[in-house]
PDB file of N, CA and C in Angstrom:
ATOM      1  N   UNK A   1     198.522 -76.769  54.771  1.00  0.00           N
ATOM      2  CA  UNK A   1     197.441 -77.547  54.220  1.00  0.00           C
ATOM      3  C   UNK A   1     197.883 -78.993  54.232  1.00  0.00           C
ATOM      4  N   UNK A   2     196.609 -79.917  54.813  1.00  0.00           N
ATOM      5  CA  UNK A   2     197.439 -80.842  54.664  1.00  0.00           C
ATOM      6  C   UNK A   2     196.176 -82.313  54.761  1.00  0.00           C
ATOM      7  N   UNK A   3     196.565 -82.989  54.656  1.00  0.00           N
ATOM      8  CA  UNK A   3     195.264 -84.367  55.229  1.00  0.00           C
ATOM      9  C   UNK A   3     195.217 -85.229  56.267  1.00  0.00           C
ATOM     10  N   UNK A   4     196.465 -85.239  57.168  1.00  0.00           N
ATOM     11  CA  UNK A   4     196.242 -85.259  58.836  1.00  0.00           C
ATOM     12  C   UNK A   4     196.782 -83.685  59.230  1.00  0.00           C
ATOM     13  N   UNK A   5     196.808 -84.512  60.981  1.00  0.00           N
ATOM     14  CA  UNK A   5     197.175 -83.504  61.760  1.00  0.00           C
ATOM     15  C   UNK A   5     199.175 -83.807  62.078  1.00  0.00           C
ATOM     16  N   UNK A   6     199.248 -84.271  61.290  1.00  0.00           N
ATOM     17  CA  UNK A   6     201.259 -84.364  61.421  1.00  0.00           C
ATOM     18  C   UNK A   6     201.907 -83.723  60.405  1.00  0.00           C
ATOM     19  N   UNK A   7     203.176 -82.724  61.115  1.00  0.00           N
ATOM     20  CA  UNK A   7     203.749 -82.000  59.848  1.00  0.00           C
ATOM     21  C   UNK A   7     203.970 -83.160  58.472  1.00  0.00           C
ATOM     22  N   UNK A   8     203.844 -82.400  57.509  1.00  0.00           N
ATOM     23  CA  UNK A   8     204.621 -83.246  56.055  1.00  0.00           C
ATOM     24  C   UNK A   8     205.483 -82.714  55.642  1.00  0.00           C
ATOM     25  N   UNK A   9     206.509 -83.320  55.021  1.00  0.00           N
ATOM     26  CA  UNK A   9     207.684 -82.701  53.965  1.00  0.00           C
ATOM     27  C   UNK A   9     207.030 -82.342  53.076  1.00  0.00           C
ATOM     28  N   UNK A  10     207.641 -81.539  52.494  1.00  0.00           N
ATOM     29  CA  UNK A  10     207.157 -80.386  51.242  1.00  0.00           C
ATOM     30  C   UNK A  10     206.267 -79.579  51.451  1.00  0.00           C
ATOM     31  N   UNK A  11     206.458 -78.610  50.196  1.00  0.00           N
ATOM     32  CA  UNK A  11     205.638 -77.745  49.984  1.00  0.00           C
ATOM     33  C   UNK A  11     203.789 -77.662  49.896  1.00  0.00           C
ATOM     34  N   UNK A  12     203.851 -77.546  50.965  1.00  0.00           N
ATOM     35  CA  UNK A  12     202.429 -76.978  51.679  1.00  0.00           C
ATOM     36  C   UNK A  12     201.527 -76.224  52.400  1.00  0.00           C
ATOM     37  N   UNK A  13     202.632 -75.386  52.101  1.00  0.00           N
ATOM     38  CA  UNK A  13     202.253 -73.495  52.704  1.00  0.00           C
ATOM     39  C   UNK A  13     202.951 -72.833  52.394  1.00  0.00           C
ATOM     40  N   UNK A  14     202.090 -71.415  52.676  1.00  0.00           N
ATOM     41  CA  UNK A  14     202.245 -70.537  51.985  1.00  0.00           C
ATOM     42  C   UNK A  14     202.904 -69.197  52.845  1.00  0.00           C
ATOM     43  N   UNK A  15     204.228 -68.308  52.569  1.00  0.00           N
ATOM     44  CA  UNK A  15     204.423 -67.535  53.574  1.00  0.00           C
ATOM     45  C   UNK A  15     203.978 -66.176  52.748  1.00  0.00           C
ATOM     46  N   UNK A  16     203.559 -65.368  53.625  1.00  0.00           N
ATOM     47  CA  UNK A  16     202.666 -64.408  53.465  1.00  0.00           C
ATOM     48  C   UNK A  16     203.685 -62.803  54.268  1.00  0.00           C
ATOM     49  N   UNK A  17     204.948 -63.608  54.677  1.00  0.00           N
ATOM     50  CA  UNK A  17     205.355 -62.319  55.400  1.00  0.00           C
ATOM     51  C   UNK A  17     206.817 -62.950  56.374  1.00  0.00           C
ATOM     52  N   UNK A  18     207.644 -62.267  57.140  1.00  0.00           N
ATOM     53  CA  UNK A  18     208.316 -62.683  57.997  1.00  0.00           C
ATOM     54  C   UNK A  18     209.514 -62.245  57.073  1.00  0.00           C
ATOM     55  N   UNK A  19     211.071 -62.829  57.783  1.00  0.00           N
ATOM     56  CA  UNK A  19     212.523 -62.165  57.462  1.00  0.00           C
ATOM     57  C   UNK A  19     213.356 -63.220  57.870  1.00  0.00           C
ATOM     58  N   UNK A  20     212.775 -64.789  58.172  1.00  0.00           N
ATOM     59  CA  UNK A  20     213.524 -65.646  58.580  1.00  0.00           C
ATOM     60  C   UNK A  20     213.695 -66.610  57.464  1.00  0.00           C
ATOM     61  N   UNK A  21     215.242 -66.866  57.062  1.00  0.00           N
ATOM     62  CA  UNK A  21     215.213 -67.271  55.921  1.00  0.00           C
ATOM     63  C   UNK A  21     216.222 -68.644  56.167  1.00  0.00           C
ATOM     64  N   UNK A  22     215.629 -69.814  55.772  1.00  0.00           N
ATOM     65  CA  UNK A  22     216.723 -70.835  56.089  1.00  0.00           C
ATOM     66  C   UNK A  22     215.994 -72.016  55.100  1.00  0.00           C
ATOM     67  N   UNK A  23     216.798 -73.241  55.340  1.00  0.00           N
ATOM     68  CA  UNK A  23     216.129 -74.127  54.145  1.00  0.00           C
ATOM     69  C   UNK A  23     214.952 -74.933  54.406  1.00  0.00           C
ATOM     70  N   UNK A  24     214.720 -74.828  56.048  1.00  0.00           N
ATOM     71  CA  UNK A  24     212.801 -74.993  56.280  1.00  0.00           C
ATOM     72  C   UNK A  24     211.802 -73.656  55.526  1.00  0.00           C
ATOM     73  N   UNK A  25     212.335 -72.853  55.577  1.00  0.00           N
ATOM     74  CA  UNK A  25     211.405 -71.773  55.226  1.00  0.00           C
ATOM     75  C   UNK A  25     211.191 -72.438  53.446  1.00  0.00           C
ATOM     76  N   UNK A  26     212.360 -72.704  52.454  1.00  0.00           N
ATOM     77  CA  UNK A  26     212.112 -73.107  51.169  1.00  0.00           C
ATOM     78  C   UNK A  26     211.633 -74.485  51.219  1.00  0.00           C
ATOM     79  N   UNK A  27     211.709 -75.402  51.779  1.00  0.00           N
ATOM     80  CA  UNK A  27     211.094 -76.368  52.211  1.00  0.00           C
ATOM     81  C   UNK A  27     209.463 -76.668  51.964  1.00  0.00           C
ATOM     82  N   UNK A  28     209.409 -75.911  52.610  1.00  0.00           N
ATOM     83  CA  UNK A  28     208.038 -76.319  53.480  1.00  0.00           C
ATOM     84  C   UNK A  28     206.762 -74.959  53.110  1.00  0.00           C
ATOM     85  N   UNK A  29     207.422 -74.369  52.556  1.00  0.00           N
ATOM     86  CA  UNK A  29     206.523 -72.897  51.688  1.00  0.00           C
ATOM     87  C   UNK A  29     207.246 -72.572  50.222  1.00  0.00           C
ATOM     88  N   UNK A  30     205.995 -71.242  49.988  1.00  0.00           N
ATOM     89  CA  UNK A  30     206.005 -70.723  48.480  1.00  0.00           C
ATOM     90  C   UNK A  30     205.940 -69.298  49.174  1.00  0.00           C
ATOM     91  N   UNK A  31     206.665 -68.947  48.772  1.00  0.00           N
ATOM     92  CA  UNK A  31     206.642 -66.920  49.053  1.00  0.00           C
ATOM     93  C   UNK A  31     205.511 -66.296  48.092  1.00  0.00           C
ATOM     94  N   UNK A  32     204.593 -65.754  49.128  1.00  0.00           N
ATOM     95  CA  UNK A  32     203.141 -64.951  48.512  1.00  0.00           C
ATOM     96  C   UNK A  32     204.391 -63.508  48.461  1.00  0.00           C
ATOM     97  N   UNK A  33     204.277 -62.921  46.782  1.00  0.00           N
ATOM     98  CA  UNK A  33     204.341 -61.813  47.166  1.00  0.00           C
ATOM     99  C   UNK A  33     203.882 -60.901  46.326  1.00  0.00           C
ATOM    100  N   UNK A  34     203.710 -59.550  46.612  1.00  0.00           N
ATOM    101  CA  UNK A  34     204.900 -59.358  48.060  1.00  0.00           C
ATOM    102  C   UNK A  34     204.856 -59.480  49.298  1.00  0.00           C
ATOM    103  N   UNK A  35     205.920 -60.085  50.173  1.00  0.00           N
ATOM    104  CA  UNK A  35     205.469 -60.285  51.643  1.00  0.00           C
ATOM    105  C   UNK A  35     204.869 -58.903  51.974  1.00  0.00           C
ATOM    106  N   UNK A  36     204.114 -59.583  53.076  1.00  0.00           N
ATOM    107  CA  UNK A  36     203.654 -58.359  54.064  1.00  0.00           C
ATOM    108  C   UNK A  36     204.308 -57.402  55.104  1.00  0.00           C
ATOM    109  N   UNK A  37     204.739 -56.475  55.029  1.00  0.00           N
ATOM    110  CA  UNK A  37     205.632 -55.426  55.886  1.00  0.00           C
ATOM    111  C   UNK A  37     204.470 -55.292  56.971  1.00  0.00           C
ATOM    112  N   UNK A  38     205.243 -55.500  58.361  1.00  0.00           N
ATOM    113  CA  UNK A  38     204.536 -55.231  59.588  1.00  0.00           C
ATOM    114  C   UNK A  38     204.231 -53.825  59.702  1.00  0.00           C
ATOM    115  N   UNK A  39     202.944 -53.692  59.623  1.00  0.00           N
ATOM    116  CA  UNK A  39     202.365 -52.378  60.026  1.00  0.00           C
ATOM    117  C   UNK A  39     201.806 -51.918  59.049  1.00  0.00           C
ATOM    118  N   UNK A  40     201.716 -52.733  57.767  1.00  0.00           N
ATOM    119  CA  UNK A  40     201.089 -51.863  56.608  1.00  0.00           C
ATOM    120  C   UNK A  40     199.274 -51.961  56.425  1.00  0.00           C
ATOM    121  N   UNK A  41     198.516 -52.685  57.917  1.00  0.00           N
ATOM    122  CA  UNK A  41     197.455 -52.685  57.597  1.00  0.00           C
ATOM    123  C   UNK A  41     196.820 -53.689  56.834  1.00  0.00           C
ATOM    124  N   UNK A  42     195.499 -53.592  56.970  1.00  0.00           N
ATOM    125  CA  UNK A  42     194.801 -54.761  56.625  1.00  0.00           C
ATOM    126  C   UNK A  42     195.408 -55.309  54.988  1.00  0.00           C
ATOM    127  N   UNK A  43     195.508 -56.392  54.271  1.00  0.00           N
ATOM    128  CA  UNK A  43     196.366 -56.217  52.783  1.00  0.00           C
ATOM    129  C   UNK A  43     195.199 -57.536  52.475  1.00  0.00           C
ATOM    130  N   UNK A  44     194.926 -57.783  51.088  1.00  0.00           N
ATOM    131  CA  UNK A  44     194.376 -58.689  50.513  1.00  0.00           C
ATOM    132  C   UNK A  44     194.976 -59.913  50.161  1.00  0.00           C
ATOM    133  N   UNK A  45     194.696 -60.857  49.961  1.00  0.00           N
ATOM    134  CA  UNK A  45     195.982 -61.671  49.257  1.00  0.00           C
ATOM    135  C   UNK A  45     194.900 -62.822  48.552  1.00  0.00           C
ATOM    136  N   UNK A  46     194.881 -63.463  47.663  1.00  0.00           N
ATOM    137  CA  UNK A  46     194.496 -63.919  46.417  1.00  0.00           C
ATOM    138  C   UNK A  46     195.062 -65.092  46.161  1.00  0.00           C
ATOM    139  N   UNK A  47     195.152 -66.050  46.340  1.00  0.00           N
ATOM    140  CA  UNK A  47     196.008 -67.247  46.021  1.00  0.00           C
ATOM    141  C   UNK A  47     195.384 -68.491  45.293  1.00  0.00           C
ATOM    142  N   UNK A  48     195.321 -68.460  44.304  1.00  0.00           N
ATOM    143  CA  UNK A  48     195.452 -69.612  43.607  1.00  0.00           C
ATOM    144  C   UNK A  48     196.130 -71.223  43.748  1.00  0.00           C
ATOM    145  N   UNK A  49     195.596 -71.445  44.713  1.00  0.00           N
ATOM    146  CA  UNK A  49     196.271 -72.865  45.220  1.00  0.00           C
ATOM    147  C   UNK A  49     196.099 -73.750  44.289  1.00  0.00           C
ATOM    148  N   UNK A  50     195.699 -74.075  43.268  1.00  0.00           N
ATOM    149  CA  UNK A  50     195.625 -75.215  42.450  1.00  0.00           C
ATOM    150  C   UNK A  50     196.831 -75.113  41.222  1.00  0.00           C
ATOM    151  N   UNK A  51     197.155 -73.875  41.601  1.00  0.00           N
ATOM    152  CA  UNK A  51     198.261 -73.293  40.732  1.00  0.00           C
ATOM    153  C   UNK A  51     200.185 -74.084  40.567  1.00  0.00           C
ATOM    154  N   UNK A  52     199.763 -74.398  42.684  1.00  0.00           N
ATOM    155  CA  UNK A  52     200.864 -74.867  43.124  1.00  0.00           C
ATOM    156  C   UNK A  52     200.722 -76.062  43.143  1.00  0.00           C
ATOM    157  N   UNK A  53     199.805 -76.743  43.924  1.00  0.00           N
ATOM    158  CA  UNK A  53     199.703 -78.044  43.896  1.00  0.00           C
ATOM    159  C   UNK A  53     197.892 -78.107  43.891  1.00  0.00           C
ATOM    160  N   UNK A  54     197.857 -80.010  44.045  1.00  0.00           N
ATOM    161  CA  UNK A  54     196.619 -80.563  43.739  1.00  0.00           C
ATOM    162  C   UNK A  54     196.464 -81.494  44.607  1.00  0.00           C
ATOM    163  N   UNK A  55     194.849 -82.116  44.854  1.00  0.00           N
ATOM    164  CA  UNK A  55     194.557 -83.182  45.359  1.00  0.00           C
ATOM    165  C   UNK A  55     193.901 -82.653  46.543  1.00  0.00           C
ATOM    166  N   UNK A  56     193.033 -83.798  47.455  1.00  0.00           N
ATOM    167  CA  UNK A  56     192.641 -83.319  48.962  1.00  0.00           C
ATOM    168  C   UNK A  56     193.366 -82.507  49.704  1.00  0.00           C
ATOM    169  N   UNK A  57     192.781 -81.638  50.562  1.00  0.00           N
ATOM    170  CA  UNK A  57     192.909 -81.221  51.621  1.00  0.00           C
ATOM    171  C   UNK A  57     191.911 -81.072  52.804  1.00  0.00           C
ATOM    172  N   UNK A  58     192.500 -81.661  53.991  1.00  0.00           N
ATOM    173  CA  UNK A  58     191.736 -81.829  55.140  1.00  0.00           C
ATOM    174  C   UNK A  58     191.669 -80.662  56.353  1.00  0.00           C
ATOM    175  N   UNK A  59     192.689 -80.072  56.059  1.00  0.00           N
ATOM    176  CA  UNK A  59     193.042 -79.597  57.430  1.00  0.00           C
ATOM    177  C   UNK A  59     194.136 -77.935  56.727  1.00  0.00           C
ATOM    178  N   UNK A  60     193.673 -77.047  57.479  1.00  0.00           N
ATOM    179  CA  UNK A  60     194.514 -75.496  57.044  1.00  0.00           C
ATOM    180  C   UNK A  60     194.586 -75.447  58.569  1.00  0.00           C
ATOM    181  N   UNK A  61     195.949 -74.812  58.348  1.00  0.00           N
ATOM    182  CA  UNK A  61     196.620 -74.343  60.135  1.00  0.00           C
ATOM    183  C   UNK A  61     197.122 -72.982  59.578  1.00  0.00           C
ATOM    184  N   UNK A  62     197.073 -71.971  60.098  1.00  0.00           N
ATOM    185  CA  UNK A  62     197.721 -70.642  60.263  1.00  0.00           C
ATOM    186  C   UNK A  62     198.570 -70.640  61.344  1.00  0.00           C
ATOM    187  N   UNK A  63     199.569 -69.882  60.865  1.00  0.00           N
ATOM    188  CA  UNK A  63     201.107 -70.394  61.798  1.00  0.00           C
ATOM    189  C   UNK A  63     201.436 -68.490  61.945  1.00  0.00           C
ATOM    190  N   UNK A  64     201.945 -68.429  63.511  1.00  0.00           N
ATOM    191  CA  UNK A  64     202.591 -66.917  63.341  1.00  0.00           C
ATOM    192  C   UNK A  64     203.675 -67.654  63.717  1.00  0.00           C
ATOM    193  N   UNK A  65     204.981 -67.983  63.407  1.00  0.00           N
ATOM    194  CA  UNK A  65     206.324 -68.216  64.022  1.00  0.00           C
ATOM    195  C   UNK A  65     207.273 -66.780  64.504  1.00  0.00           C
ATOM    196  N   UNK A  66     207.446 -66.712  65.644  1.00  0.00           N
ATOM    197  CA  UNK A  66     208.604 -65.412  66.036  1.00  0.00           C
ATOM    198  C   UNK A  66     209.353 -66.233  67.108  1.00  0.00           C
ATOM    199  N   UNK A  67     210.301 -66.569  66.598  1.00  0.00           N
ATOM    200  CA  UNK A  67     211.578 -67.500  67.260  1.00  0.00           C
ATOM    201  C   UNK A  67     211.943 -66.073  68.405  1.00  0.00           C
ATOM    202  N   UNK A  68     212.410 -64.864  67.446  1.00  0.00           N
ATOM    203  CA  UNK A  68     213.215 -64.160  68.048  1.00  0.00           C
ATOM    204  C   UNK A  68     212.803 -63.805  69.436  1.00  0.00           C
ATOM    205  N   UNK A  69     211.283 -62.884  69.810  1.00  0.00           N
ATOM    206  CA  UNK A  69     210.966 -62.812  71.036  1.00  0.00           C
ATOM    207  C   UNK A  69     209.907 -62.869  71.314  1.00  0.00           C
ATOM    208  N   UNK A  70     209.224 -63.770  70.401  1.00  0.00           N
ATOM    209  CA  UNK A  70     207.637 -64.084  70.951  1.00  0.00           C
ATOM    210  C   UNK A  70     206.467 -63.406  70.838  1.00  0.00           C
ATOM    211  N   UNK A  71     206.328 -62.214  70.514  1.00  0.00           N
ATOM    212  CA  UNK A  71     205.893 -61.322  70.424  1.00  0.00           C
ATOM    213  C   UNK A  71     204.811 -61.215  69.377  1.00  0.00           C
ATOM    214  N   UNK A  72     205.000 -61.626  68.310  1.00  0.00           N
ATOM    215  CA  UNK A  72     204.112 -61.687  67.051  1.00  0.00           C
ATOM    216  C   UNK A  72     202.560 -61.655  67.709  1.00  0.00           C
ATOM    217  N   UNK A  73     201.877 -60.807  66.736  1.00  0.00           N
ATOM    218  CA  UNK A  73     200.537 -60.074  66.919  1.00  0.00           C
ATOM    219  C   UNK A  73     199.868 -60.356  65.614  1.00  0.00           C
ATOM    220  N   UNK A  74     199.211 -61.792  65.108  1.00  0.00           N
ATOM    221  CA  UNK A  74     198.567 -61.870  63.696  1.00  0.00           C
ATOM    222  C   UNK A  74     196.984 -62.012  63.529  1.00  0.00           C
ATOM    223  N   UNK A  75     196.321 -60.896  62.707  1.00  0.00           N
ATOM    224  CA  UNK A  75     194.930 -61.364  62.824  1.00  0.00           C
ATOM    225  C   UNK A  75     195.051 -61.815  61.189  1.00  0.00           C
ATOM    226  N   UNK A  76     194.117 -62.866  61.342  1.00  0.00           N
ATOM    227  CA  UNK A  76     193.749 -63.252  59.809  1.00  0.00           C
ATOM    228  C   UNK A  76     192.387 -62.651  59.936  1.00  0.00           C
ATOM    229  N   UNK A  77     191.382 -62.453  58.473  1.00  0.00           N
ATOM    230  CA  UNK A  77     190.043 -61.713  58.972  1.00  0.00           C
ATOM    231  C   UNK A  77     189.389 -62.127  57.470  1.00  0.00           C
ATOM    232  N   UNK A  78     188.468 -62.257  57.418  1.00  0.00           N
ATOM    233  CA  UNK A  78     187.560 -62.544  55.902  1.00  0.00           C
ATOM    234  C   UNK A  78     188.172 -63.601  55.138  1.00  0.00           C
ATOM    235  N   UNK A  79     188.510 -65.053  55.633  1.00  0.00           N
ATOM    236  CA  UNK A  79     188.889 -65.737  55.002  1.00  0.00           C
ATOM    237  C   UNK A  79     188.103 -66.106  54.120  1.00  0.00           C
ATOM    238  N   UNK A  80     188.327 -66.467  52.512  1.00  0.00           N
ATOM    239  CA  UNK A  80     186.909 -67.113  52.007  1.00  0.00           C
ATOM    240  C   UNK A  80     187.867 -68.375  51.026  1.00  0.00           C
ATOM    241  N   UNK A  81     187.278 -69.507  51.069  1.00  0.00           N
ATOM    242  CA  UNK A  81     188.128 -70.605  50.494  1.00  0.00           C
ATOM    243  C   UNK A  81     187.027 -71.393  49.511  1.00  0.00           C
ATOM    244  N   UNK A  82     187.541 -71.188  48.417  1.00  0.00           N
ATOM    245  CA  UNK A  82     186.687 -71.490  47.100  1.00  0.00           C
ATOM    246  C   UNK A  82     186.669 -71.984  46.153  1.00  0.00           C
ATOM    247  N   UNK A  83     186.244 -73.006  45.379  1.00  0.00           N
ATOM    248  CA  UNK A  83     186.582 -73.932  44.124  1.00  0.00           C
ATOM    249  C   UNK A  83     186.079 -73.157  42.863  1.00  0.00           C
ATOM    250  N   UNK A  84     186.851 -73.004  41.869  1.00  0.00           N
ATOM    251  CA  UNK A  84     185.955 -72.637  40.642  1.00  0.00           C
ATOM    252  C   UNK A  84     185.817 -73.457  39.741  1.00  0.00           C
TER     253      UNK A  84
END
């Protein structure tokens, strides 16, 4: 999440899943959990973003990262993004 299109420092996403652990991963995300185990099927997830941080946002990017062999297979599906 963010208000251009250039990475930012800090925390501004959210990881939802993966096993790669280094100090970009704490960086630059908040661990949704519980992560998501590959193969467990469609899963819900609920996030309270105002929880973590505040202010505009312009721009959401969904990221699959697989350094190891490329391979990663991610559908996102029923997104719904909402103010209360």
């Amino acid at each position: 999440m963010d208000n251009d299109t250039q990475p930012t420092v800090g925390r501004r996403a959210f990881r939802f899943g993966g096993s790669q652990v280094n100090a970009d991963n704490d960086q630059w995300s908040w661990k949704i959990t519980p992560l998501y185990v590959s193969g467990s099927g469609a899963v819900t997830y609920v996030v309270p973003i105002g929880s973590f941080f505040t202010g505009p946002i312009s721009w959401i990017g969904f990221i699959g990262d697989d350094d190891a062999n490329a391979s990663t297979n991610i559908t996102f599906s029923d997104i719904r993004i909402y103010q209360e």
